[in-house]
Structure formats: C-alpha cells, structure tokens
PDB file of N, CA and C in Angstrom:
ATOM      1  N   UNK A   1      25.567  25.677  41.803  1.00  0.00           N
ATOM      2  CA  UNK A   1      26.587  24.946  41.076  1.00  0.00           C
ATOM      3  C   UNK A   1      27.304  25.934  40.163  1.00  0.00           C
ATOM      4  N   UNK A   2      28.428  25.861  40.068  1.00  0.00           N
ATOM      5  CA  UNK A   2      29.172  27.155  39.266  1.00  0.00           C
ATOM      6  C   UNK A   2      30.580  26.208  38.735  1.00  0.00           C
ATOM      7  N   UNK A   3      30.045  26.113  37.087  1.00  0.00           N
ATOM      8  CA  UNK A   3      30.272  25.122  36.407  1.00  0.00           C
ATOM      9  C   UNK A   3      30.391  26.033  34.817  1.00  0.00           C
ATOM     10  N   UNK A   4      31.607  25.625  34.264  1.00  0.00           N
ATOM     11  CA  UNK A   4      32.116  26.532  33.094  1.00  0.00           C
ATOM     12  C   UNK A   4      30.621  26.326  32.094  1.00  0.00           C
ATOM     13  N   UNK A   5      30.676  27.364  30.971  1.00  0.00           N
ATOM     14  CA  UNK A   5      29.289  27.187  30.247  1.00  0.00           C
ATOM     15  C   UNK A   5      29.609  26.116  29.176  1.00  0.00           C
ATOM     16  N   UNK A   6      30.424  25.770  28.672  1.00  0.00           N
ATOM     17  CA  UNK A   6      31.134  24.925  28.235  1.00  0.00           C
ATOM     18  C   UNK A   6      31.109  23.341  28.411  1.00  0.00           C
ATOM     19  N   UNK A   7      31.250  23.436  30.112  1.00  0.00           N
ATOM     20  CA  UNK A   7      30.567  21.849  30.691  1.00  0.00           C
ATOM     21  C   UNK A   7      29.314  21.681  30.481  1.00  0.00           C
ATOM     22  N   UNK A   8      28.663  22.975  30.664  1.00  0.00           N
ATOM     23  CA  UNK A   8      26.775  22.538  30.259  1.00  0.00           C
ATOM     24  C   UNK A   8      26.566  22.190  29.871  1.00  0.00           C
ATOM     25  N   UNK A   9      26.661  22.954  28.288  1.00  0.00           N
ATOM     26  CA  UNK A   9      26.911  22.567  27.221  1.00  0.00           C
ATOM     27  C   UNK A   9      27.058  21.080  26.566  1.00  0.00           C
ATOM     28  N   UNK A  10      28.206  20.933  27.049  1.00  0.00           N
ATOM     29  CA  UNK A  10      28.405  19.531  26.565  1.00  0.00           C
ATOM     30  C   UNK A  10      27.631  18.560  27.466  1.00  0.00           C
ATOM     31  N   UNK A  11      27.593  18.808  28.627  1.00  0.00           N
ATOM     32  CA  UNK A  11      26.633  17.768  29.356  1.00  0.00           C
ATOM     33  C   UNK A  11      24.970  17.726  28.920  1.00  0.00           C
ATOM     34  N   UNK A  12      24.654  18.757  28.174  1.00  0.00           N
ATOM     35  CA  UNK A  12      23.360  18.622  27.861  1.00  0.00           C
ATOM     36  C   UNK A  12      23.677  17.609  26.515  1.00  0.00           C
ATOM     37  N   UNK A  13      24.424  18.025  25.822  1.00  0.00           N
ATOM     38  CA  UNK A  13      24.382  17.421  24.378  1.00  0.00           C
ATOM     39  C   UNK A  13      24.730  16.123  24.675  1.00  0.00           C
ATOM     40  N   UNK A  14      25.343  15.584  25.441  1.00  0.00           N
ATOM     41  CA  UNK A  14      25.261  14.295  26.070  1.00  0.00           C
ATOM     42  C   UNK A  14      23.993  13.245  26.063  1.00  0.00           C
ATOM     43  N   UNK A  15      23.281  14.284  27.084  1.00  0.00           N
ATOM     44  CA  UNK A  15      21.845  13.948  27.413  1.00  0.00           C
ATOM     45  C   UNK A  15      20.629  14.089  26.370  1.00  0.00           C
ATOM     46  N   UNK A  16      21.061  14.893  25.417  1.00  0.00           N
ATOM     47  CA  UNK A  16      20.162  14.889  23.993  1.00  0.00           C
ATOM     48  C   UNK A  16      20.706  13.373  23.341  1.00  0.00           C
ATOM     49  N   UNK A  17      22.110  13.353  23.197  1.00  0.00           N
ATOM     50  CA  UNK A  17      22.431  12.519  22.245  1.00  0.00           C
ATOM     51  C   UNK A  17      22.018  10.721  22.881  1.00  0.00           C
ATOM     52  N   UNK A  18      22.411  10.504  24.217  1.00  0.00           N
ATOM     53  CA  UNK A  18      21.774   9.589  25.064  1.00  0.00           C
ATOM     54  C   UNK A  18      20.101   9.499  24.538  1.00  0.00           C
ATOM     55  N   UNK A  19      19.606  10.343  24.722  1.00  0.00           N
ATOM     56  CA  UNK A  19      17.919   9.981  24.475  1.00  0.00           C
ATOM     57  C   UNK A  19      17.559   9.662  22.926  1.00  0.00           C
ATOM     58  N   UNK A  20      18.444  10.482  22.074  1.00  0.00           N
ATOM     59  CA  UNK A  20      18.227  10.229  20.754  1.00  0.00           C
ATOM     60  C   UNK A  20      18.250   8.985  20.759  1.00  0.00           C
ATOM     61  N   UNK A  21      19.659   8.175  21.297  1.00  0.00           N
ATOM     62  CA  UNK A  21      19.973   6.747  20.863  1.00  0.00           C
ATOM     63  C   UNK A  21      19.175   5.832  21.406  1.00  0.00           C
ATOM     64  N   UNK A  22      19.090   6.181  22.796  1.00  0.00           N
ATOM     65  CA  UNK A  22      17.800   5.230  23.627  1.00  0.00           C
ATOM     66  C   UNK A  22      16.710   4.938  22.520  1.00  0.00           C
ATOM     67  N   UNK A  23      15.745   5.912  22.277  1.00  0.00           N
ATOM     68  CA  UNK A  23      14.630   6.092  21.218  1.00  0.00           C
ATOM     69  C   UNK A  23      15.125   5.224  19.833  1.00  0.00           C
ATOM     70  N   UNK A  24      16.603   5.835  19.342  1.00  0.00           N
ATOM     71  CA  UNK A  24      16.248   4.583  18.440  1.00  0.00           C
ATOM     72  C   UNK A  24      16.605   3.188  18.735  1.00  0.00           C
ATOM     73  N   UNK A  25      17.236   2.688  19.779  1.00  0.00           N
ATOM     74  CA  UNK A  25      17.670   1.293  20.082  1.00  0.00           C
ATOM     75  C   UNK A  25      15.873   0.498  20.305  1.00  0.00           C
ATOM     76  N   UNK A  26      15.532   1.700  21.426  1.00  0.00           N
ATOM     77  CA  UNK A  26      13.754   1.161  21.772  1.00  0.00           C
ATOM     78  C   UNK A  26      13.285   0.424  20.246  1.00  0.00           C
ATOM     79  N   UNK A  27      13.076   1.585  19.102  1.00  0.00           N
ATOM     80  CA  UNK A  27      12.416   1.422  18.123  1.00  0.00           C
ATOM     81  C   UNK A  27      13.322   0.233  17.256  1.00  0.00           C
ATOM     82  N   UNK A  28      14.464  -0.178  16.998  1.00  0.00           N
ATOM     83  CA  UNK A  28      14.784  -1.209  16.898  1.00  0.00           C
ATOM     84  C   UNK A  28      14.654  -2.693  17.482  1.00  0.00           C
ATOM     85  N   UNK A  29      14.588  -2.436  18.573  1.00  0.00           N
ATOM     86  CA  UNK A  29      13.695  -3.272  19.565  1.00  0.00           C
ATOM     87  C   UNK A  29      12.345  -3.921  19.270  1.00  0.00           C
ATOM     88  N   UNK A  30      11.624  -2.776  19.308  1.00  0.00           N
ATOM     89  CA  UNK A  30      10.429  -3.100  18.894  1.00  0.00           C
ATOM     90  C   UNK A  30      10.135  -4.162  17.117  1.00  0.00           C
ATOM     91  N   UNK A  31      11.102  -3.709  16.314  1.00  0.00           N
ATOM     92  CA  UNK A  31      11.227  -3.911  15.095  1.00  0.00           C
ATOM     93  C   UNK A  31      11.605  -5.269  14.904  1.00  0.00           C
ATOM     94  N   UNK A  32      12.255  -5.773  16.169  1.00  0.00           N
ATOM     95  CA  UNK A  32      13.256  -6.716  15.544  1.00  0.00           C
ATOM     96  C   UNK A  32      12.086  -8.216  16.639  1.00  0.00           C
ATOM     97  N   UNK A  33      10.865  -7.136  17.654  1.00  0.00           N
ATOM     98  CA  UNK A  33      10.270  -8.089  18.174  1.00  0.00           C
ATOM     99  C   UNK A  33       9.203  -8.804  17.270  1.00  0.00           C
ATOM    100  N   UNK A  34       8.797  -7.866  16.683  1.00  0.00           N
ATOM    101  CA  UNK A  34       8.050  -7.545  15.437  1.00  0.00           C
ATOM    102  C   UNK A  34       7.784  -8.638  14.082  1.00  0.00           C
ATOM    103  N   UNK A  35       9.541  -8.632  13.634  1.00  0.00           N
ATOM    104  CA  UNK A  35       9.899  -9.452  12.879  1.00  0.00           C
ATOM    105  C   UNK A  35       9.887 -10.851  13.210  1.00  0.00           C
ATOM    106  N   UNK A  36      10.578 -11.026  14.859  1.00  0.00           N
ATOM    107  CA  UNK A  36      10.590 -12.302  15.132  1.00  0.00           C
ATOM    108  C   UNK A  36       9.163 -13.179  15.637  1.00  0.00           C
ATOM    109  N   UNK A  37       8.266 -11.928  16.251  1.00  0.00           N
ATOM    110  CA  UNK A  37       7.086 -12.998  16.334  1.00  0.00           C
ATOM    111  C   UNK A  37       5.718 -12.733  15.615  1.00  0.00           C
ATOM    112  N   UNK A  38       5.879 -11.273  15.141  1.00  0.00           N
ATOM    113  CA  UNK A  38       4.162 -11.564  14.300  1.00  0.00           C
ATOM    114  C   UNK A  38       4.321 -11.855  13.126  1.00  0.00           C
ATOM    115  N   UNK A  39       5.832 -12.475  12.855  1.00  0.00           N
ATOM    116  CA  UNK A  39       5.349 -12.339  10.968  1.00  0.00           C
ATOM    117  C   UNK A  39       5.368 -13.699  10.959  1.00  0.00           C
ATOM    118  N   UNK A  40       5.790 -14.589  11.835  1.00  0.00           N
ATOM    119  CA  UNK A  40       5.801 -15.951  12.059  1.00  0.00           C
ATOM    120  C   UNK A  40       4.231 -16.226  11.621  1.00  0.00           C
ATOM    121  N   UNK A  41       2.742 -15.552  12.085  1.00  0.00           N
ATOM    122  CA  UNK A  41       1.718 -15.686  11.859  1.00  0.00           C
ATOM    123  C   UNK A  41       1.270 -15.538  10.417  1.00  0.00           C
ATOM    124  N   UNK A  42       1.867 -14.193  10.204  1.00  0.00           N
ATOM    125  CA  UNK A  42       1.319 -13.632   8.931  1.00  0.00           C
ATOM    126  C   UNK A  42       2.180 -12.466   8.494  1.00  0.00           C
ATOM    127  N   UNK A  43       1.791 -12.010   7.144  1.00  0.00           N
ATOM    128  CA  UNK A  43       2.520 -10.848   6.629  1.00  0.00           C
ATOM    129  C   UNK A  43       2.085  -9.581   6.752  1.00  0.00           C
ATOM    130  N   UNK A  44       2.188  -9.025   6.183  1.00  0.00           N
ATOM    131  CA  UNK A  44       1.619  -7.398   6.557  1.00  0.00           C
ATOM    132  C   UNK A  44      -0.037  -7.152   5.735  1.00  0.00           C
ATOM    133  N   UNK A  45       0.022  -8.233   5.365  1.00  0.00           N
ATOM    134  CA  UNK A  45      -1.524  -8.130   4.337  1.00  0.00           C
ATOM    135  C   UNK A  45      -2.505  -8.027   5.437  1.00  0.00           C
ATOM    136  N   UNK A  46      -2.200  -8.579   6.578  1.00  0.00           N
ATOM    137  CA  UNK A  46      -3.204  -8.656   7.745  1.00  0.00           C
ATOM    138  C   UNK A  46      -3.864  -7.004   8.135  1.00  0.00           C
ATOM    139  N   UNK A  47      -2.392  -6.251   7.673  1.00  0.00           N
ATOM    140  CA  UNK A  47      -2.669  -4.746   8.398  1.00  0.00           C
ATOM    141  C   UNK A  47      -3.487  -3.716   7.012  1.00  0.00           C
ATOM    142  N   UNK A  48      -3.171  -4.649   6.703  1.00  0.00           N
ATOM    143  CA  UNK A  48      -3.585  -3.391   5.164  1.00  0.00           C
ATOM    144  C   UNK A  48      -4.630  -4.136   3.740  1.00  0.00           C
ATOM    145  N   UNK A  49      -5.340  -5.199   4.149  1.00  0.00           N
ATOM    146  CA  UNK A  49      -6.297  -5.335   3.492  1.00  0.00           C
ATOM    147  C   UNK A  49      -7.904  -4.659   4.021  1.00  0.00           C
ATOM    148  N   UNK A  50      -8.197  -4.539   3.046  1.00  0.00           N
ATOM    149  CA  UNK A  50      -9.933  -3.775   3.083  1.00  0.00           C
ATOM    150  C   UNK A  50     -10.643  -4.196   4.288  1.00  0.00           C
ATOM    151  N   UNK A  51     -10.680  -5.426   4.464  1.00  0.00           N
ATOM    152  CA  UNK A  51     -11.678  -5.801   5.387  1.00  0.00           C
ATOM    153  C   UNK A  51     -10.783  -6.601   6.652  1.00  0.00           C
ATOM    154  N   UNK A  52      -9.678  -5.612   7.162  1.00  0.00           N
ATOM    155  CA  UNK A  52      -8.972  -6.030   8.408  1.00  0.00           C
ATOM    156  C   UNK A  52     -10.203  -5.672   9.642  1.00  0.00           C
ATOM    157  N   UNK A  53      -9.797  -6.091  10.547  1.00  0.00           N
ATOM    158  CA  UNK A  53     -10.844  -6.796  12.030  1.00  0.00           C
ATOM    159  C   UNK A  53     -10.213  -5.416  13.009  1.00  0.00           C
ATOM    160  N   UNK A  54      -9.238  -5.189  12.753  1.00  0.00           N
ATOM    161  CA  UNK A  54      -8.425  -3.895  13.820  1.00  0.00           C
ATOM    162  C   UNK A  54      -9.528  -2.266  13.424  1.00  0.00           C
ATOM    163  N   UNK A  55      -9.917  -1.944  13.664  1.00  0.00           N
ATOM    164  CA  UNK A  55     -10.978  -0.629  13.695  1.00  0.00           C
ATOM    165  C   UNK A  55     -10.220   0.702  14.015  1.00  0.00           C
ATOM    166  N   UNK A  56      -9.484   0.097  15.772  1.00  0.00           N
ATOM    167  CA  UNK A  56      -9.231   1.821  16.351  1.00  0.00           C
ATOM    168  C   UNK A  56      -7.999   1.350  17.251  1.00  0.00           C
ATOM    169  N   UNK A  57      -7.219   2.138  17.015  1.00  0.00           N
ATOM    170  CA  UNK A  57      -5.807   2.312  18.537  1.00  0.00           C
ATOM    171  C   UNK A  57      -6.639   1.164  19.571  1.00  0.00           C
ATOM    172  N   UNK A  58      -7.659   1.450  20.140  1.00  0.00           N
ATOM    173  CA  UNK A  58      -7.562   0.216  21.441  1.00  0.00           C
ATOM    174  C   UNK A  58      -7.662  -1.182  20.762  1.00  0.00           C
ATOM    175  N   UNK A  59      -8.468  -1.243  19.553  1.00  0.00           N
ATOM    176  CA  UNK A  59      -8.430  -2.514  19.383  1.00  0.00           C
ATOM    177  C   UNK A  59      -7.408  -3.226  18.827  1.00  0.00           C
ATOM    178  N   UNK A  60      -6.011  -2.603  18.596  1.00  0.00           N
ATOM    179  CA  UNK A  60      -4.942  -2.665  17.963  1.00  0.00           C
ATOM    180  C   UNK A  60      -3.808  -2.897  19.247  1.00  0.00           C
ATOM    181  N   UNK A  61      -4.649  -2.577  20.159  1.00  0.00           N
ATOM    182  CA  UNK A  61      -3.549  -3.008  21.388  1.00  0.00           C
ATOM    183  C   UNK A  61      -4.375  -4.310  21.912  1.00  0.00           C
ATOM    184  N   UNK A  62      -5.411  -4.047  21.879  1.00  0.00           N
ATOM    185  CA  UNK A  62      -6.275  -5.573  22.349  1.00  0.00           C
ATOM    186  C   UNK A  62      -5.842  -6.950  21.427  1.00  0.00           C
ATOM    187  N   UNK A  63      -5.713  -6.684  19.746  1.00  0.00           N
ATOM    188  CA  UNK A  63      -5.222  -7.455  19.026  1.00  0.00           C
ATOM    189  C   UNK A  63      -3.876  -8.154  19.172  1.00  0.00           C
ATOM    190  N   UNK A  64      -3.047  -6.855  19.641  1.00  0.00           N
ATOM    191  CA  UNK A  64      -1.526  -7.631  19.628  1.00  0.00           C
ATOM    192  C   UNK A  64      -1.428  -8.250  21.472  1.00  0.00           C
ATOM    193  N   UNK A  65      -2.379  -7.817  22.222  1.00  0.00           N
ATOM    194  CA  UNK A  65      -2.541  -8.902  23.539  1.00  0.00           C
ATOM    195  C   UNK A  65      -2.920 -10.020  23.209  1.00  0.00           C
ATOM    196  N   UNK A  66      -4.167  -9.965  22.396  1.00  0.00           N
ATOM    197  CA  UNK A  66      -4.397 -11.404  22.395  1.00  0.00           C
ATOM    198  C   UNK A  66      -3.361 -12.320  21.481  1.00  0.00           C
ATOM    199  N   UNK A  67      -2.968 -11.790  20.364  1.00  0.00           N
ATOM    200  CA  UNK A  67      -1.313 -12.627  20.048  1.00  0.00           C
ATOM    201  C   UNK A  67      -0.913 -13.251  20.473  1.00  0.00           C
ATOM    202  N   UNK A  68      -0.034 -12.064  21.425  1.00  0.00           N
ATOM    203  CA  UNK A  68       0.967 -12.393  22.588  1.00  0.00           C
ATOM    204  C   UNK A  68       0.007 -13.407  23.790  1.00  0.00           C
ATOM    205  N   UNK A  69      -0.589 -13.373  24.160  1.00  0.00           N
ATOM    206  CA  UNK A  69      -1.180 -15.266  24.659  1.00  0.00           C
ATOM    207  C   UNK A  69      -1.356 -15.725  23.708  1.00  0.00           C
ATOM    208  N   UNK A  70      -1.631 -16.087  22.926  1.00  0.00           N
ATOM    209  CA  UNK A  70      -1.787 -16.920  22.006  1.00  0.00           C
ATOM    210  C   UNK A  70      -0.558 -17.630  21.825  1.00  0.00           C
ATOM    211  N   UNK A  71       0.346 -16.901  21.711  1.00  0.00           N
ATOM    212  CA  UNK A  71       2.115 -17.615  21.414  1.00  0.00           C
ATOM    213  C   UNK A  71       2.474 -17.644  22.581  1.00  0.00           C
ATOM    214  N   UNK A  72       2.083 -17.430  24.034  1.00  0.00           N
ATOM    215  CA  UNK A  72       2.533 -17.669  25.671  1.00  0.00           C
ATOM    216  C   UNK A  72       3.929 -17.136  25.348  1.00  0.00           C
ATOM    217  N   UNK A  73       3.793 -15.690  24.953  1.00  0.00           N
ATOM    218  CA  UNK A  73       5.263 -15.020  24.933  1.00  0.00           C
ATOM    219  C   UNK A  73       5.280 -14.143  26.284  1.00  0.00           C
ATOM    220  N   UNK A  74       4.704 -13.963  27.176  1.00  0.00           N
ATOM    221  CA  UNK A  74       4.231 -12.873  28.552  1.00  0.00           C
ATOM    222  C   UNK A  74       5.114 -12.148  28.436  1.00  0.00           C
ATOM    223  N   UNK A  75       4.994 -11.132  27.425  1.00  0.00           N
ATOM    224  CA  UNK A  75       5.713  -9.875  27.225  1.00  0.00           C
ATOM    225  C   UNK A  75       4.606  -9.112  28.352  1.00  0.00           C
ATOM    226  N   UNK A  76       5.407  -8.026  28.978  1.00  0.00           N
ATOM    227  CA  UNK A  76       5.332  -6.768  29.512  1.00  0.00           C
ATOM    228  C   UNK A  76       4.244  -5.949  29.045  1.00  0.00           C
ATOM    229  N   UNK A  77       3.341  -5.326  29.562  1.00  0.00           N
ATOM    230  CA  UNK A  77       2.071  -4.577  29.272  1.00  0.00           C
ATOM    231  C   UNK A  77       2.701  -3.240  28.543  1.00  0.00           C
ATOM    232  N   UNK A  78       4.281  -2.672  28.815  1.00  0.00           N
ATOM    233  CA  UNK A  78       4.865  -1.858  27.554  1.00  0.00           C
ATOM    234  C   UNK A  78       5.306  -2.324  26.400  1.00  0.00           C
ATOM    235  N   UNK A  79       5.790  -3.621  26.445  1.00  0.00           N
ATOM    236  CA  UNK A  79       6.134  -3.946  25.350  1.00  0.00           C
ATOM    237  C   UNK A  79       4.319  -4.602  24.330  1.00  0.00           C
ATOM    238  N   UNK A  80       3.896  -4.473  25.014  1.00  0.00           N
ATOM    239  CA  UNK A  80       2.247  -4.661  24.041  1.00  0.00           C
ATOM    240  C   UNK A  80       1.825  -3.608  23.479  1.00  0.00           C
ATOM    241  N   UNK A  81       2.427  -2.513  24.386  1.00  0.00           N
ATOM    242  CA  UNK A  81       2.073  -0.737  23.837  1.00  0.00           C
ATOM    243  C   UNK A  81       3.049  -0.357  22.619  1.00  0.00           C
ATOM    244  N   UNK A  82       4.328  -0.547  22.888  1.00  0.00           N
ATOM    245  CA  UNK A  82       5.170  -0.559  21.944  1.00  0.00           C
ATOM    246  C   UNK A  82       5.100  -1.344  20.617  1.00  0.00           C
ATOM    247  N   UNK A  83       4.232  -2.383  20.626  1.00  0.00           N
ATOM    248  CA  UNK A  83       4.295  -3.139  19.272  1.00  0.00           C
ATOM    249  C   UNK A  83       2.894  -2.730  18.740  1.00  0.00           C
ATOM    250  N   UNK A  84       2.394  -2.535  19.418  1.00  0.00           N
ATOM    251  CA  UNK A  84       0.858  -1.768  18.773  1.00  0.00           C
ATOM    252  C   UNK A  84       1.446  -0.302  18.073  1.00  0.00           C
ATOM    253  N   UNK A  85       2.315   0.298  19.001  1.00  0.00           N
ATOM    254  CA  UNK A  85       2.662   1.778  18.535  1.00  0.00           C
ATOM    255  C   UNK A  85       3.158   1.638  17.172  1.00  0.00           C
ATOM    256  N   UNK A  86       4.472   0.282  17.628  1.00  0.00           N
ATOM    257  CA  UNK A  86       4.734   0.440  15.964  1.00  0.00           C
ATOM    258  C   UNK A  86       3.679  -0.318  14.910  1.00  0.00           C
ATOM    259  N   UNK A  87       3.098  -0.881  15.137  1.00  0.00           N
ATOM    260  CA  UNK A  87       1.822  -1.326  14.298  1.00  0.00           C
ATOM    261  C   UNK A  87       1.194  -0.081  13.713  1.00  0.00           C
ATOM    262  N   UNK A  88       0.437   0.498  14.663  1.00  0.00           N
ATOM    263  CA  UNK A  88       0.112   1.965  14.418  1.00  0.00           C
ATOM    264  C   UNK A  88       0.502   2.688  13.427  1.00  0.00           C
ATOM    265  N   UNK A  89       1.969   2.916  13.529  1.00  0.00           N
ATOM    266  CA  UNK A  89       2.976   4.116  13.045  1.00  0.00           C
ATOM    267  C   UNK A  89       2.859   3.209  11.918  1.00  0.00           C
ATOM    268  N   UNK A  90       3.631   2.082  11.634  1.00  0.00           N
ATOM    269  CA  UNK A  90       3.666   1.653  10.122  1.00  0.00           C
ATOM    270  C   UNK A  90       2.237   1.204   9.259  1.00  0.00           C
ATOM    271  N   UNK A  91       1.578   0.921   9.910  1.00  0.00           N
ATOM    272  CA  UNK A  91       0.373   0.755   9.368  1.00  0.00           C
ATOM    273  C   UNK A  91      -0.858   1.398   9.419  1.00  0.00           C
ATOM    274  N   UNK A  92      -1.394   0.879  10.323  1.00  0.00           N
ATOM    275  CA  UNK A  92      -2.487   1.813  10.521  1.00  0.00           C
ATOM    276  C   UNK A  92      -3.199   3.134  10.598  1.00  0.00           C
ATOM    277  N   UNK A  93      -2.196   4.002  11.298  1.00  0.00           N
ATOM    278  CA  UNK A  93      -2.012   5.392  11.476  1.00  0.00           C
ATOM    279  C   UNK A  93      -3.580   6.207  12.440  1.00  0.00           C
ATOM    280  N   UNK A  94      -4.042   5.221  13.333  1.00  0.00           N
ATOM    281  CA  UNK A  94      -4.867   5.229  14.349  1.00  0.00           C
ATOM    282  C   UNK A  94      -4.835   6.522  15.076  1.00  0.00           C
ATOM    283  N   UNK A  95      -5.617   7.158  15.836  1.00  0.00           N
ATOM    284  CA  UNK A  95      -5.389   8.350  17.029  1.00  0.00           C
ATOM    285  C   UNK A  95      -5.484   8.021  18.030  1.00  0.00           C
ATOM    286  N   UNK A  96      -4.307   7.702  19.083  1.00  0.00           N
ATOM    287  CA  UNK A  96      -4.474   6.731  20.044  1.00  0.00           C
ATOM    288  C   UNK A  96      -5.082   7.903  21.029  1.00  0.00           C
TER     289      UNK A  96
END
C-alpha cells in the first residue's frame, strides 16, 4: 500500500480517537445501567460498609448475577462483567 505519511497518520488518530470514545460511551453505559437498576435496591452503603457479603472479584460478579435474576433483567453475560467491573473500579477495588 503506498499511501502519503500524512494519511497514516491521520487514519491512525482516527482509530485512537474512535476507541477512546467507544471506551468512554461503554463506561457511560455501564453507569447509567448502574444508576437505573441497582440503586433502585439500595445505595452504595451496600458496597462500602464493614460487614458487606461481596469478599473477592468472583463473588462480585456472582452478586451482580444473582441481581440481575432477581429483577428478570437477562442482561448479557458482558454486561454482568461490565457492571461488576464498574462495581469493582468504584468500590471495591478487587484483583480480578
């Protein structure tokens, strides 16, 4: 392919700037699933009192499965990873 360095260039920064936004639309996503169905249960005291039931990364994905039946929302086995992740990231800070 013999293509000015110029087009590269910009076609890469394209493809950086594309993934940047993907990543944050995802993480808005996640945020806004977040808001609309676990706080319906409870507040964040669940994640951050002394004697929470969540231990480790798996049981933090096992927790937000069993949720999600619980409310018969049949989210996607990524989107269970994704709301644990952000569970994780804002709270917990687990080693998955």
């Amino acid at each position: 392919m013999n293509t000015k360095p110029s087009f590269r260039i910009g076609l890469i920064t394209l493809v950086v700037a594309g993934a940047t936004t993907s990543a944050r639309a995802a993480t808005d996503d996640v945020e806004a699933i977040y808001q609309e169905h676990c706080t319906k249960c409870h507040g964040s005291e669940v994640y951050t009192r002394d004697d929470r039931k969540v231990t480790s990364y798996d049981g933090l994905v096992r927790q937000v499965q069993r949720c999600e039946l619980s409310l018969q929302l049949t989210w996607f086995d990524d989107e269970i990873k994704n709301v644990a992740d952000y569970l994780n990231t804002r709270f917990y800070h687990f080693k998955p």
